[in-house]
C-alpha atoms as a PDB file:
ATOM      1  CA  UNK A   1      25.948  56.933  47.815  1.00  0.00           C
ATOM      2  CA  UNK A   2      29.399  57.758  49.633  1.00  0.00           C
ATOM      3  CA  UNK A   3      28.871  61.875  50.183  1.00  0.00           C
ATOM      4  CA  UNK A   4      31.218  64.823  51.916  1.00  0.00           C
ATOM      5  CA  UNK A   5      30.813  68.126  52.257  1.00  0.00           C
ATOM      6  CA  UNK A   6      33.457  70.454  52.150  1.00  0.00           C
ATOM      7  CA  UNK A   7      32.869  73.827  53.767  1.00  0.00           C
ATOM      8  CA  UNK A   8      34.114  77.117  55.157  1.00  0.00           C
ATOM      9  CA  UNK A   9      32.425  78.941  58.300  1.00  0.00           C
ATOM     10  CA  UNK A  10      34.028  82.128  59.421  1.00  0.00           C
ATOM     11  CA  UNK A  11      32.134  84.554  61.589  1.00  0.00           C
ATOM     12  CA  UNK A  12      28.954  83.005  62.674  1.00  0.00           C
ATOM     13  CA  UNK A  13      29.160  79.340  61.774  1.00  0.00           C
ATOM     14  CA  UNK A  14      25.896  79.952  59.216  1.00  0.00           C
ATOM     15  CA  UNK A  15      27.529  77.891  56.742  1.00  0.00           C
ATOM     16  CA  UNK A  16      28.307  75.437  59.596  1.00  0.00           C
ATOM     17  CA  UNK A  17      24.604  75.026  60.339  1.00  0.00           C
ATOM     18  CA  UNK A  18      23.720  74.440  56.977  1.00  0.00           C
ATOM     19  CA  UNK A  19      26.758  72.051  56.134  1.00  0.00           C
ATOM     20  CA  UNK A  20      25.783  69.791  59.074  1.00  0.00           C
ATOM     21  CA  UNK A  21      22.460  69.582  58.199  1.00  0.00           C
ATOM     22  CA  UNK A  22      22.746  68.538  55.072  1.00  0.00           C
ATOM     23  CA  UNK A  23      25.140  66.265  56.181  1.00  0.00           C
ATOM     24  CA  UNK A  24      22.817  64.552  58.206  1.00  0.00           C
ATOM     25  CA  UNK A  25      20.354  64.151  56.204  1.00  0.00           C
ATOM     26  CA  UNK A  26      22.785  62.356  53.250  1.00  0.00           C
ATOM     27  CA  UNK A  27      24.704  60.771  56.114  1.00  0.00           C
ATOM     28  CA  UNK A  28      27.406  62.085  54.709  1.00  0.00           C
ATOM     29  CA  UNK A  29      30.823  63.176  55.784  1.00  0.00           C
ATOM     30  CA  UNK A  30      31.628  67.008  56.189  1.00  0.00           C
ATOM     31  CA  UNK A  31      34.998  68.687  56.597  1.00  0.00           C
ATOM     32  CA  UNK A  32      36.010  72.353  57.364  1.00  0.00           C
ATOM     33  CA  UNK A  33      38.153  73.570  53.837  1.00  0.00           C
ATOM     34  CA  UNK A  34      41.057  73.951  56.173  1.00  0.00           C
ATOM     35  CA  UNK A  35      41.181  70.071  57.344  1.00  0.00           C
ATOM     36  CA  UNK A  36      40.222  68.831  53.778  1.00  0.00           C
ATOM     37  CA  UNK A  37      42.868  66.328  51.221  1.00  0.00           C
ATOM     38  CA  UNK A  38      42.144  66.771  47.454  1.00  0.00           C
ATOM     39  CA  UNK A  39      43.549  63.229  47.016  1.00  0.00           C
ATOM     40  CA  UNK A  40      40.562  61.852  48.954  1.00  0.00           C
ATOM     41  CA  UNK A  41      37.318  63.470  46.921  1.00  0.00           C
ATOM     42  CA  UNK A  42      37.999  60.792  44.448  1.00  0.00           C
ATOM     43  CA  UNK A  43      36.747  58.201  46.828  1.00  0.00           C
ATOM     44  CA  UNK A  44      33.388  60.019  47.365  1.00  0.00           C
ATOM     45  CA  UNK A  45      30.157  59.120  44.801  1.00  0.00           C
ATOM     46  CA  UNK A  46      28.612  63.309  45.570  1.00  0.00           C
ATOM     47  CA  UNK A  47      30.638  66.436  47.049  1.00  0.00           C
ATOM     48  CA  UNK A  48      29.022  69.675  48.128  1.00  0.00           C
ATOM     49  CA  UNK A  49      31.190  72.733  48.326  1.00  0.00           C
ATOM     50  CA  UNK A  50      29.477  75.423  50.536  1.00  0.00           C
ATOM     51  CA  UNK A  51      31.154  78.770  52.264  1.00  0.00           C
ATOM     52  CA  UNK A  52      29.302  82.274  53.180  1.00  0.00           C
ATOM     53  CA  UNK A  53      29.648  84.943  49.950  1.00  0.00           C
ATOM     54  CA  UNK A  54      32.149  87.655  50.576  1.00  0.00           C
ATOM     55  CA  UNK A  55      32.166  90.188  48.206  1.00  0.00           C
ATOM     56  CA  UNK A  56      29.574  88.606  45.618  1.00  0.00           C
ATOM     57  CA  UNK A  57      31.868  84.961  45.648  1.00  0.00           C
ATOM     58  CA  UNK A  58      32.190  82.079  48.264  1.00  0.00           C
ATOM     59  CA  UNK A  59      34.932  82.312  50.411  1.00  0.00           C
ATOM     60  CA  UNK A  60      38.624  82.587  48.821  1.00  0.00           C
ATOM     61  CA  UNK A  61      39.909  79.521  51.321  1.00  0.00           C
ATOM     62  CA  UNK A  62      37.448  77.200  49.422  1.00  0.00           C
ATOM     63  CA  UNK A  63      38.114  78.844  46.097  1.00  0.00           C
ATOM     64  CA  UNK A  64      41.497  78.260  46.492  1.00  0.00           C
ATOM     65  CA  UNK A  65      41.284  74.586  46.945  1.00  0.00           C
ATOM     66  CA  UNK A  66      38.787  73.768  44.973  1.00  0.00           C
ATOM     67  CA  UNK A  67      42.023  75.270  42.375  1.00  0.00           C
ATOM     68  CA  UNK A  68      44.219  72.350  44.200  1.00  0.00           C
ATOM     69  CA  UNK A  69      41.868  69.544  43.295  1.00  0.00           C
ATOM     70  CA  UNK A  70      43.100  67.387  40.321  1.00  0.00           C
ATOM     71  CA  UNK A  71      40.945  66.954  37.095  1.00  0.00           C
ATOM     72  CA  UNK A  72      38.051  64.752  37.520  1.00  0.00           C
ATOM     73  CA  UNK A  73      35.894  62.625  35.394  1.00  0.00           C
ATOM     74  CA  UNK A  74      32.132  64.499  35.675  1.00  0.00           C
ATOM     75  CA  UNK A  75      32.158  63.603  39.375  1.00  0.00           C
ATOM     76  CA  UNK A  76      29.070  64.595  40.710  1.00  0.00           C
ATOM     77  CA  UNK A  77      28.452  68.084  42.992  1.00  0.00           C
ATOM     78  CA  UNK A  78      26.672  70.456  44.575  1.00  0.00           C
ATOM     79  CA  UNK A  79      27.148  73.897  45.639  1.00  0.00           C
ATOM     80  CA  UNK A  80      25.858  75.854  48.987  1.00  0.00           C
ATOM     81  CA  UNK A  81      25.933  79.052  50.411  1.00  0.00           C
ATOM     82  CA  UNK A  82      24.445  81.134  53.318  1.00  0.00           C
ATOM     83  CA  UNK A  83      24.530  85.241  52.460  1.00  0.00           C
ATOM     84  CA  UNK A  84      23.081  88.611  53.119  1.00  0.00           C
ATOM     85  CA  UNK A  85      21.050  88.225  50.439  1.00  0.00           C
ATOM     86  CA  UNK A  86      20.227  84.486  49.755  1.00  0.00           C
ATOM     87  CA  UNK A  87      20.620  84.633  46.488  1.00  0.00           C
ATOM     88  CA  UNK A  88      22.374  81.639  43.882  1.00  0.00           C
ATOM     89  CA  UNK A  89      24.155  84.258  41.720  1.00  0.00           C
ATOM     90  CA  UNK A  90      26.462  84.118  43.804  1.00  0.00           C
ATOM     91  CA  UNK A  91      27.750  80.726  42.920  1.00  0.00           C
ATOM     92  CA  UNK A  92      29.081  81.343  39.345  1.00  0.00           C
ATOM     93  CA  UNK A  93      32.973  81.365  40.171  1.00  0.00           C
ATOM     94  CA  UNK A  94      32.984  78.549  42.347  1.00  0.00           C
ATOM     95  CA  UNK A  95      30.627  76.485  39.625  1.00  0.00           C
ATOM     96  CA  UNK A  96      32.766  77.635  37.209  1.00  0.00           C
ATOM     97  CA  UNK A  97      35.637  76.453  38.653  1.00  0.00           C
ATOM     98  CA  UNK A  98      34.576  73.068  39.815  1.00  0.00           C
ATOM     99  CA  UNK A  99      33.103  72.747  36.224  1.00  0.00           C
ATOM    100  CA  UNK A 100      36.878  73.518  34.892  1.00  0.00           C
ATOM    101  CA  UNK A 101      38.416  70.430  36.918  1.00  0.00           C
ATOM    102  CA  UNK A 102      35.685  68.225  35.398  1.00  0.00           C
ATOM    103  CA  UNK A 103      32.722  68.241  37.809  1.00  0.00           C
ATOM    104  CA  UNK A 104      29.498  68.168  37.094  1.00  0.00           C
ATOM    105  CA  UNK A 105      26.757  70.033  38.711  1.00  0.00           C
ATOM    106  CA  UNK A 106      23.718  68.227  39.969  1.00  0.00           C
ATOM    107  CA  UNK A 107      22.325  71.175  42.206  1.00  0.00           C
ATOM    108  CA  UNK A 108      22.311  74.246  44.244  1.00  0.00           C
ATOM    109  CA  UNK A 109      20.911  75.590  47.519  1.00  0.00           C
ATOM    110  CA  UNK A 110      21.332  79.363  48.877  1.00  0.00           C
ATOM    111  CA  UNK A 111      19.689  80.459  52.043  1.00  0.00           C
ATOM    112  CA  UNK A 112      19.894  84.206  53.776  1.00  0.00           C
ATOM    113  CA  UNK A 113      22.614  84.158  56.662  1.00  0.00           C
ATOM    114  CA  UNK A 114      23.470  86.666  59.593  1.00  0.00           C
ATOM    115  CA  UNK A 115      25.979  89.080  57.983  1.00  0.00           C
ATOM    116  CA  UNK A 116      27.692  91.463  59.670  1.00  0.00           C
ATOM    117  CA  UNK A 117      31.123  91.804  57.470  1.00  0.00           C
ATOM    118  CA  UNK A 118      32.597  95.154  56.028  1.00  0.00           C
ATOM    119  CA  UNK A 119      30.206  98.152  57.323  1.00  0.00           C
ATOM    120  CA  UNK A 120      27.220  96.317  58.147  1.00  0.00           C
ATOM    121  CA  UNK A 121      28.634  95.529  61.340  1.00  0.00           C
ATOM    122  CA  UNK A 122      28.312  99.479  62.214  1.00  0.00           C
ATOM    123  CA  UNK A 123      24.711  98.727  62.691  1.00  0.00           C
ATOM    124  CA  UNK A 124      24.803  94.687  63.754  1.00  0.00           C
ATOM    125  CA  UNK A 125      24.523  93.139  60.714  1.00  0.00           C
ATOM    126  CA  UNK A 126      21.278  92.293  58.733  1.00  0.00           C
ATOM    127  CA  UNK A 127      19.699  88.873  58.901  1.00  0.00           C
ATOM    128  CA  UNK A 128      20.256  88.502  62.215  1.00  0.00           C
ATOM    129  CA  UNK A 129      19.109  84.512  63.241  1.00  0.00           C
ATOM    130  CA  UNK A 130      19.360  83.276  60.029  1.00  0.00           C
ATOM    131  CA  UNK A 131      19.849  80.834  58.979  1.00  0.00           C
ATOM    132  CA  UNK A 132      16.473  80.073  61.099  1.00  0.00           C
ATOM    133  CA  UNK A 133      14.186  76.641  61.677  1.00  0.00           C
ATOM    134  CA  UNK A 134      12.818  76.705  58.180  1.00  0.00           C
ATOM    135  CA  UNK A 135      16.154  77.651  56.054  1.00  0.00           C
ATOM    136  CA  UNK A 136      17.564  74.745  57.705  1.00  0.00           C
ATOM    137  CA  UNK A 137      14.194  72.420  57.220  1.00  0.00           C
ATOM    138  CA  UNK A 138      14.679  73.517  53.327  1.00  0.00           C
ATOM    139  CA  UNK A 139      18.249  72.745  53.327  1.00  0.00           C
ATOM    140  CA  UNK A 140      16.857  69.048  54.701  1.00  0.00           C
ATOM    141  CA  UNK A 141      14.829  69.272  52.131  1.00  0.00           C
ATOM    142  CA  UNK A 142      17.226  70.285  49.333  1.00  0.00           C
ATOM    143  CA  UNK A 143      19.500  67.641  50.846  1.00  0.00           C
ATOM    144  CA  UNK A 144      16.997  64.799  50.556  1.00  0.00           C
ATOM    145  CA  UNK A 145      15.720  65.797  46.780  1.00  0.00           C
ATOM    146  CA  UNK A 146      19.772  65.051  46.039  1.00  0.00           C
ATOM    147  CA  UNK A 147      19.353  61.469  46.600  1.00  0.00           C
ATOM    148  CA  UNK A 148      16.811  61.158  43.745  1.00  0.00           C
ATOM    149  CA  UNK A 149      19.625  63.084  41.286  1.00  0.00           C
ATOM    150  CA  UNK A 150      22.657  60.594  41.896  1.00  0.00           C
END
């Protein structure tokens, strides 16, 4: 199964951490949004789109090409994201989206992140460490249960 992961880490590569590990264990390819080609997720079997949540979505850069990507024939992904609160409600508008240019949705994985944008940095953020040991060992984990869905 030919895998990337696309991402977008900002302030303190949380997403990062996550994105690699995952990558790892799907020996998979990963890419920062920024260096990513729509034309070449068509050669890929499984993408994962992942960013930190701003503002209750992911990240406008990987919003903004996941609206660049052409339409797709139910090619298989997954969606990530790291966040104050850890929580997958989050993912709506980017699963939306991705569901809109003809993906399909095999999974997601959400994990609490050190956040310290808008006026939580007044007071150093909250989460601070995270994403830790375990949220990475359960992103393995979520990573490895994706090989039995593809």
């Amino acid at each position: 199964m030919k895998t990337l992961i696309v991402y977008t880490s900002v302030h303190h590569q949380n997403t990062e951490k996550v994105a690699k590990v995952m990558a790892e264990e799907l020996e998979a390819d990963h890419i920062h949004t920024g260096n990513a080609q729509p034309e070449t997720l068509a050669t890929y079997d499984l993408i994962g789109f992942g960013s930190g949540i701003y503002f209750g979505k992911h990240h406008k850069t990987l919003l903004q090409f996941v609206e660049t990507l052409p339409p797709m024939t139910q090619k298989r992904a997954f969606v990530f994201s790291t966040s104050g609160d850890g929580k997958i409600k989050h993912h709506a508008a980017l699963k939306e989206k991705l569901v809109t240019r003809g993906f399909a949705i095999v999974d997601e994985f959400c994990c609490k992140g050190w956040d310290t944008v808008g006026p939580l940095k007044l007071f150093g953020g909250i989460n601070k460490g995270k994403p830790d040991e375990k949220d990475l060992a359960a992103a393995r984990a979520f990573a490895h249960g994706l090989k039995n869905k593809v």
